[in-house]
Protein backbone atom coordinates (compact mmCIF):
# COMPACT_ATOMS: atom_id res chain seq x y z
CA UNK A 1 -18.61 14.63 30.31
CA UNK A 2 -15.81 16.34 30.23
CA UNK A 3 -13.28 13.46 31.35
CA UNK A 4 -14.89 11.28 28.98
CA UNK A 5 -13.92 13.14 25.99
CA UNK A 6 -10.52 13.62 27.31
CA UNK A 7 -10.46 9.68 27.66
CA UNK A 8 -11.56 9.24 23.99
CA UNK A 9 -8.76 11.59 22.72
CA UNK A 10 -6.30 10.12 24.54
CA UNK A 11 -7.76 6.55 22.71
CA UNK A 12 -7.55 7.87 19.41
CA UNK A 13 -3.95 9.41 19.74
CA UNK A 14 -2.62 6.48 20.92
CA UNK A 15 -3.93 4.74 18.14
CA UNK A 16 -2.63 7.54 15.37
CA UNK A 17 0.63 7.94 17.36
CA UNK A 18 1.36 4.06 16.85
CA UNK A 19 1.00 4.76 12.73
CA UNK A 20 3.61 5.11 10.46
CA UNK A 21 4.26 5.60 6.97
CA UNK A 22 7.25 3.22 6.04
CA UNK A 23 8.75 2.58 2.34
CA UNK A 24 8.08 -1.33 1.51
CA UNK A 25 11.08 -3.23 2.39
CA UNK A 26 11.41 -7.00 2.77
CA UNK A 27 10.81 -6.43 6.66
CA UNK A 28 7.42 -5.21 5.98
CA UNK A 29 6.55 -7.56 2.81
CA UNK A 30 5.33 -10.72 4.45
CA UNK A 31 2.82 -8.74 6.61
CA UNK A 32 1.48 -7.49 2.78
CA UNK A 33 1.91 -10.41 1.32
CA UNK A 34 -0.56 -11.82 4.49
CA UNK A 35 -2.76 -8.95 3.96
CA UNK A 36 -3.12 -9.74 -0.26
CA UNK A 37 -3.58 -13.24 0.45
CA UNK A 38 -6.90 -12.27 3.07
CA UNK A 39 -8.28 -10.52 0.04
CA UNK A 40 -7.25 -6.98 0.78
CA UNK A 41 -6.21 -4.95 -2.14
CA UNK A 42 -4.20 -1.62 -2.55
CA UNK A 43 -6.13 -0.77 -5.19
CA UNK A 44 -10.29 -0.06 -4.48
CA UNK A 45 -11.33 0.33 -8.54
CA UNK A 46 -9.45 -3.20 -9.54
CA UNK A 47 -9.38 -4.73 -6.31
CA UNK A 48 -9.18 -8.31 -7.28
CA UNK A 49 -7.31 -7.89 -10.51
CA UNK A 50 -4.77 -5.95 -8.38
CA UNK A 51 -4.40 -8.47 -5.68
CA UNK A 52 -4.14 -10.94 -7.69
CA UNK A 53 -1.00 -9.03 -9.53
CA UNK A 54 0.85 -8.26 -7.17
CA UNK A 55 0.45 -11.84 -5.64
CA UNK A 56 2.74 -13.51 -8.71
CA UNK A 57 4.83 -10.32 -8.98
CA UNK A 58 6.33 -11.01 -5.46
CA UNK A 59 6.65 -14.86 -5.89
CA UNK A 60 8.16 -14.21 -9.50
CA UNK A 61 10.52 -11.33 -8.31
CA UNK A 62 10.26 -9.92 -4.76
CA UNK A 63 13.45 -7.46 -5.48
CA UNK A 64 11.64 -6.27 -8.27
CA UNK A 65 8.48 -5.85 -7.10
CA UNK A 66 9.59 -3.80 -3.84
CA UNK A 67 11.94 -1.62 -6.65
CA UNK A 68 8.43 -0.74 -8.83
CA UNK A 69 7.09 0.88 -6.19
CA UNK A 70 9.49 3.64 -6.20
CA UNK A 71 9.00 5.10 -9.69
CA UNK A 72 10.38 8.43 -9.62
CA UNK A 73 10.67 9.04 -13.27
CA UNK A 74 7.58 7.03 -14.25
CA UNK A 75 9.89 4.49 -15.79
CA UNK A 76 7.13 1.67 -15.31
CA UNK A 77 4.89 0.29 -17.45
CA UNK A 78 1.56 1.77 -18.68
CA UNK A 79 -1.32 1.65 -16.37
CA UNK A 80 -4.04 -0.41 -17.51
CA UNK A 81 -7.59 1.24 -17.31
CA UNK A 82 -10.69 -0.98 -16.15
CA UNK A 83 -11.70 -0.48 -20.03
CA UNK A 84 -8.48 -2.30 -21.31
CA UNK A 85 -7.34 1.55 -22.46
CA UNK A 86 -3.55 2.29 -21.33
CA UNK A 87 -2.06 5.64 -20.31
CA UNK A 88 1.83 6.44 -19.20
CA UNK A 89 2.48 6.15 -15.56
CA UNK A 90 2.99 9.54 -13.87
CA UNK A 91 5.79 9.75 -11.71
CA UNK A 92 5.47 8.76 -7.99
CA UNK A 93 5.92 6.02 -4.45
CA UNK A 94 3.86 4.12 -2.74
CA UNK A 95 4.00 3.47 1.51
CA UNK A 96 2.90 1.11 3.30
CA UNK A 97 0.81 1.91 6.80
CA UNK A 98 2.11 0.15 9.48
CA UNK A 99 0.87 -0.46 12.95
CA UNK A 100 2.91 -3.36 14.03
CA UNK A 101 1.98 -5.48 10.89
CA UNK A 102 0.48 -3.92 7.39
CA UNK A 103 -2.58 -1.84 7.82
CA UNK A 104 -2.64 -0.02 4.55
CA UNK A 105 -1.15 1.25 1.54
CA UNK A 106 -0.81 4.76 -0.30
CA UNK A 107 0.29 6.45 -3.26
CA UNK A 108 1.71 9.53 -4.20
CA UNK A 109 2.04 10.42 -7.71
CA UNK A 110 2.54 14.01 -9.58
């Protein structure tokens, strides 16, 4: 039993240990711009909406697009509530999960 579990940790660190957090950079953006097109979205409350978004952000301005999602002083626009209601952004980055190609996305805000 023993070896077993040892065999199942050593599965599941190899899997973490290939994870990384990386900041969004045009080396990374085609593998997201692969993953938006699948139907994933960064966002689970407006998936869809979100997808969508950031879909035409990156074919109207990909510069741009990788630049908003390092808002330090919460210099972006509002954020639009499911209810149409708007609040200011708070301050913070988003990363990207990589594992070879895009495997997910996370914020950090304050």
């Amino acid at each position: 039993m023993r070896a077993d579990c040892d065999a199942q940790w050593l599965e599941i660190h190899a899997v973490i240990s290939m994870l990384t957090i990386v900041r969004a950079t045009f080396v990374h953006l085609a593998s997201y711009v692969e993953a938006l097109q699948r139907g994933w979205s960064p966002d689970n409350i407006q998936g869809e909406a979100t997808r969508l978004r950031e879909l035409k952000a990156i074919a109207r301005d990909a510069t741009t697009f990788l630049e908003s999602l390092e808002d330090l002083e919460a210099l972006g626009e509002p954020i639009t509530f499911p209810d149409g209601s708007k609040m200011p952004r708070l301050p913070g980055y988003r990363r990207w999960l990589w594992d070879g190609e895009l495997c997910g996305s996370i914020g950090f805000r304050w």
